[in-house]
Protein backbone atom coordinates (compact mmCIF):
# COMPACT_ATOMS: atom_id res chain seq x y z
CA UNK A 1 -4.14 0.55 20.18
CA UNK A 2 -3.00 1.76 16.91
CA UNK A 3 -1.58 0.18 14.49
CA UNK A 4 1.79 0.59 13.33
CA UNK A 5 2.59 3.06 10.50
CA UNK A 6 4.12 -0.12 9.09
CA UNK A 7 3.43 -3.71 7.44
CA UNK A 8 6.32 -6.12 6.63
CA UNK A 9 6.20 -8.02 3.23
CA UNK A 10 5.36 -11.41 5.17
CA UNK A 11 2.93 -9.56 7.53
CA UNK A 12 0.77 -8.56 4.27
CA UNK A 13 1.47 -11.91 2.79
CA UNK A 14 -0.45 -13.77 5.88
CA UNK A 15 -3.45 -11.21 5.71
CA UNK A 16 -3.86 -11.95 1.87
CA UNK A 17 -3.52 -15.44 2.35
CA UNK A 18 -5.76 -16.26 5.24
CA UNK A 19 -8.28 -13.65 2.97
CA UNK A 20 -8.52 -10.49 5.35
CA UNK A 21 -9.75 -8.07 3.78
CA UNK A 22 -6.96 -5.63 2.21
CA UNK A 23 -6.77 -2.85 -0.45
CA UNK A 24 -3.32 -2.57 -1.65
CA UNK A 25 -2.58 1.02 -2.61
CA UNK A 26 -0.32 1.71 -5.45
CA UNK A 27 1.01 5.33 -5.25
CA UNK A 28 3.73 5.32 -7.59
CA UNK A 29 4.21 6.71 -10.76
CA UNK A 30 2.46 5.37 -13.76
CA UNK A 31 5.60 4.61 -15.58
CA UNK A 32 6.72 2.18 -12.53
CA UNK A 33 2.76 0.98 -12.18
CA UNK A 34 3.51 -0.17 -16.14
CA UNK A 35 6.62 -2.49 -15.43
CA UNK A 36 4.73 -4.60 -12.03
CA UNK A 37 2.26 -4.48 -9.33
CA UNK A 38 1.03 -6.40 -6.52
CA UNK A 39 -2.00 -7.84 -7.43
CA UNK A 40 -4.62 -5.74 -8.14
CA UNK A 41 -3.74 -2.79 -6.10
CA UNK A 42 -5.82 0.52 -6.83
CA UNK A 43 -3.45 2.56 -8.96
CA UNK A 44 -3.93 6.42 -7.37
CA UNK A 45 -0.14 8.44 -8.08
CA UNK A 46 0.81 9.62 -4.65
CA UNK A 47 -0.03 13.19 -6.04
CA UNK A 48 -3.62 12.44 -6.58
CA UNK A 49 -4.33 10.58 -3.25
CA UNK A 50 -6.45 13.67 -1.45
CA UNK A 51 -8.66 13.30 -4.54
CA UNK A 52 -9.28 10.52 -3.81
CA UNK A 53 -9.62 10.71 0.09
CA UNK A 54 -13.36 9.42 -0.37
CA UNK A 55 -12.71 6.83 -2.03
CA UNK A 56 -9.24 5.15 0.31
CA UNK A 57 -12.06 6.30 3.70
CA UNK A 58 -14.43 3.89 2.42
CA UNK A 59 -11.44 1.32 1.32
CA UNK A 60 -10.35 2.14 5.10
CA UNK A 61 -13.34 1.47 6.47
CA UNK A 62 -13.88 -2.14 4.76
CA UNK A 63 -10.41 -3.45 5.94
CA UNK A 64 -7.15 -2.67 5.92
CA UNK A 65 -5.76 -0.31 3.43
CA UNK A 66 -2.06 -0.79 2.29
CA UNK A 67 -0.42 1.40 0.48
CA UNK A 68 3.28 0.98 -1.62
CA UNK A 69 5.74 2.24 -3.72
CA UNK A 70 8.97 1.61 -5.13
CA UNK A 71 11.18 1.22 -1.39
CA UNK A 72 8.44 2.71 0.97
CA UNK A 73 9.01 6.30 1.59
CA UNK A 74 6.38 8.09 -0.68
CA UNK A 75 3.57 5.34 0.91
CA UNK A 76 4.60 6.11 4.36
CA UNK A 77 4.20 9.67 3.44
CA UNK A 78 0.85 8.81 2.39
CA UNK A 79 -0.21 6.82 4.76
CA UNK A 80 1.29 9.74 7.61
CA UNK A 81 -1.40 11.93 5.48
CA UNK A 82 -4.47 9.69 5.75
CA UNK A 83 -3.91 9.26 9.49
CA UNK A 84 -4.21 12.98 9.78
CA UNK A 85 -7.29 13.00 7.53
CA UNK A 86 -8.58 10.70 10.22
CA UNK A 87 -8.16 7.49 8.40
CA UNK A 88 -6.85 5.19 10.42
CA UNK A 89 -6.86 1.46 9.32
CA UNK A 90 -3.75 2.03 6.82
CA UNK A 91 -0.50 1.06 6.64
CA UNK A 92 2.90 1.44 4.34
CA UNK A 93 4.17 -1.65 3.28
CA UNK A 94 7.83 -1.76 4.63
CA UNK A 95 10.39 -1.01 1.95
CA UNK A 96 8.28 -0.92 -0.95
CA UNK A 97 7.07 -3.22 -4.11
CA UNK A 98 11.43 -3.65 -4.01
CA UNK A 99 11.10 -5.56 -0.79
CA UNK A 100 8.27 -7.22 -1.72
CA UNK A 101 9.75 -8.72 -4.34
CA UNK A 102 13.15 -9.90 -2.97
CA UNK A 103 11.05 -11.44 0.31
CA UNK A 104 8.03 -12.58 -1.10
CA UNK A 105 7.31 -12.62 -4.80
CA UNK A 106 10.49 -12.59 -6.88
CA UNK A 107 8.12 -12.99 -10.31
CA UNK A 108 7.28 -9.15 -9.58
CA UNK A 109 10.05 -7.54 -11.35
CA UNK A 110 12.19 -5.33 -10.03
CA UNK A 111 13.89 -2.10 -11.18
């Protein structure tokens, strides 16, 4: 079965804490990469992710790769790319580094 396009805040929250193996995505801009992050999520702007397509199939392959941005919609585009590159352990994280922040981590600043 495949897995949802999808991960809620508290969903990735129980994988990093019970140490699955992730690798959080950041596909924003490098401007909003410079005020927070999760982590330490692999910084690859949204417009250089088929660059790096090697690089997130390996990632892919290892465990689960999550990707995120500001509220969610340029990751879920990315992540809608990847599957049709054939990649398909990845998810978006649902409504972004924003959500993330309110739900889960409210030290990660938001803007």
């Amino acid at each position: 079965m495949a897995l949802p396009f999808e991960i809620t805040p508290q969903e990735l929250r129980s994988k990093l804490e019970t140490g699955e193996r992730v690798y959080l995505l950041d596909v924003r801009e490098p401007f909003e990469y410079q005020i927070c992050r999760i982590g330490d999520a692999r910084f690859v702007p949204m417009g250089a992710v088929p660059a790096s397509l090697p690089e997130l199939e390996r990632a892919g392959d290892d465990g689960l790769l999550v990707a995120y941005c500001h509220h969610g919609v340029r990751s879920l585009s990315v992540i809608a790319w990847l599957r049709n590159q054939g990649l398909e352990n990845c998810q978006s994280l649902s409504g972004g580094i924003d959500r993330w922040s309110t739900e889960v981590d409210p030290a990660v600043p938001r803007y």
